[in-house]
Protein backbone atom coordinates (compact mmCIF):
# COMPACT_ATOMS: atom_id res chain seq x y z
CA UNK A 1 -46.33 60.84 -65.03
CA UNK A 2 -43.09 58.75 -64.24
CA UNK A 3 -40.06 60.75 -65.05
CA UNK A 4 -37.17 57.86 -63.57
CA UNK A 5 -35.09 56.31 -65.86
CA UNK A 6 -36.00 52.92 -67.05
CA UNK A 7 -33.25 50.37 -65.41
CA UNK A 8 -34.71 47.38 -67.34
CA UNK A 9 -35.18 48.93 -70.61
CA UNK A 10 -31.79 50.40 -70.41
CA UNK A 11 -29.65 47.39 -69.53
CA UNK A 12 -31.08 45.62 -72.15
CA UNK A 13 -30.54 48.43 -74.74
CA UNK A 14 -26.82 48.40 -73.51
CA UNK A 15 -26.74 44.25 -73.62
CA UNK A 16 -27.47 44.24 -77.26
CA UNK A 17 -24.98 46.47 -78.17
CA UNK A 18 -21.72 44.63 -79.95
CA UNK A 19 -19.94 43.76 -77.78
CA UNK A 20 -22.11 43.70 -74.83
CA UNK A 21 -21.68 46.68 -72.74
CA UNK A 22 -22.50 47.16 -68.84
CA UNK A 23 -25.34 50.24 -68.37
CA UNK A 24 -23.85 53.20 -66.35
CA UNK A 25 -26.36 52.90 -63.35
CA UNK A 26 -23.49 54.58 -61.06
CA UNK A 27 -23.80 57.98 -63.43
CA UNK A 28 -27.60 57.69 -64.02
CA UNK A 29 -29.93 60.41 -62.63
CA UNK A 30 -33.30 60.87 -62.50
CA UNK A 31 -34.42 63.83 -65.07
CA UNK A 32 -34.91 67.34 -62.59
CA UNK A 33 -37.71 69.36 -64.02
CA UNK A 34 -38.36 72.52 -62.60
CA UNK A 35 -41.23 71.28 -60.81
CA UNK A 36 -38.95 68.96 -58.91
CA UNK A 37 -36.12 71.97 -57.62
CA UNK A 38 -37.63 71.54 -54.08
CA UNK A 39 -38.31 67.79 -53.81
CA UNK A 40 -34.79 67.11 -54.79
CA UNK A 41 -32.82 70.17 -52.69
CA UNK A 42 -34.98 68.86 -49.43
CA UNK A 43 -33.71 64.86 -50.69
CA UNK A 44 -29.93 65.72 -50.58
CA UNK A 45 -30.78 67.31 -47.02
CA UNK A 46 -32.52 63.43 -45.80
CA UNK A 47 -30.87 61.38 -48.10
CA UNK A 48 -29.28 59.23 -45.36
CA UNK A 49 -31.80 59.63 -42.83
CA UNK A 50 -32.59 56.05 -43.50
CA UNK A 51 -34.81 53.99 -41.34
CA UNK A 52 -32.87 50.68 -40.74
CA UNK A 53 -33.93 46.70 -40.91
CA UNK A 54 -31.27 43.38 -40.34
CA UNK A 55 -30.62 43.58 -43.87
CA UNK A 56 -30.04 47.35 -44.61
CA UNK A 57 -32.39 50.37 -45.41
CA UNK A 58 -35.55 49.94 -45.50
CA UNK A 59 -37.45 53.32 -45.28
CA UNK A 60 -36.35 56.85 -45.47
CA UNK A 61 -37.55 58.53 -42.19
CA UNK A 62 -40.60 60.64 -42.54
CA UNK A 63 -39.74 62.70 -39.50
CA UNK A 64 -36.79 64.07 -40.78
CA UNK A 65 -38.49 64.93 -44.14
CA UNK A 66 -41.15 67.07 -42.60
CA UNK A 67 -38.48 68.83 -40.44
CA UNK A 68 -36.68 69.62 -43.55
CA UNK A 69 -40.10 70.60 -45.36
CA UNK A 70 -40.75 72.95 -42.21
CA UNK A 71 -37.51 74.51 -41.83
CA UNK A 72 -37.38 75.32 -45.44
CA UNK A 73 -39.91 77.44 -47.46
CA UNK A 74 -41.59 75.30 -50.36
CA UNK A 75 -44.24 76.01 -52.67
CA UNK A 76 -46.27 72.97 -51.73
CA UNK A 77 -45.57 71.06 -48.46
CA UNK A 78 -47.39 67.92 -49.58
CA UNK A 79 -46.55 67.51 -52.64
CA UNK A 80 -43.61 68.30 -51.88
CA UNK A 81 -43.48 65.46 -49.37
CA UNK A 82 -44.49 63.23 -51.94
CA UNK A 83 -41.75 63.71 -54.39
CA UNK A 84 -39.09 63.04 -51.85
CA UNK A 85 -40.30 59.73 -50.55
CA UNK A 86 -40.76 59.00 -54.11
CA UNK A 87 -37.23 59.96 -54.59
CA UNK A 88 -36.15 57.57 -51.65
CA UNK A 89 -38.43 54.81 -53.02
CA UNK A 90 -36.50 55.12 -56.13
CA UNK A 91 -33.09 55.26 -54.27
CA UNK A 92 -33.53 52.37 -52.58
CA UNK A 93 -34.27 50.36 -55.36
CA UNK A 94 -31.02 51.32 -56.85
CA UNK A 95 -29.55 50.01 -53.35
CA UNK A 96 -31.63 47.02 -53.16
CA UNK A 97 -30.25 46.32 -56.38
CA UNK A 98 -26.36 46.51 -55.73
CA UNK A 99 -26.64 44.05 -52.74
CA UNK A 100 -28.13 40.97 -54.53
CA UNK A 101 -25.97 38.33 -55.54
């Protein structure tokens, strides 16, 4: 199941209103369930281990995320793995989205 917000849906929602108002992407957060806690206290741990291309960020580094999974007890190491580089997929959307023109 996809628990991220809906960028496309909500701009829209937020262009139709009278007068046309501009989304609040820079306050948005993904909904934190409880089956997330560890996915998203490991992310703020990696979130700038980014791995780095000519035009910016282009892959969250798996290294550091399994040194953080192994220096940190977690319920599930995998899936806990999972979450965060679906976390950093997510996040770098948002980025990839603030540098087009």
């Amino acid at each position: 199941m996809d628990y991220q917000p809906n960028c496309d849906a909500c701009r829209d929602l937020y262009g139709r209103r009278t007068p046309p108002q501009e989304p609040p992407c820079d306050t948005c957060q993904p909904v934190m369930l409880d089956e997330n806690e560890d996915a998203i206290a490991l992310y703020s741990i990696v979130q700038n281990q980014w791995i780095m291309g000519p035009g910016g960020p282009v892959d969250i580094n798996h290294l550091a995320v399994w040194e953080a999974i192994d220096r940190h007890p977690v319920r599930d190491a995998l899936d806990t793995f999972k979450k965060i580089l679906a976390l950093s997929r997510w996040m770098l959307g948002r980025i990839n989205e603030k540098r087009e023109p």
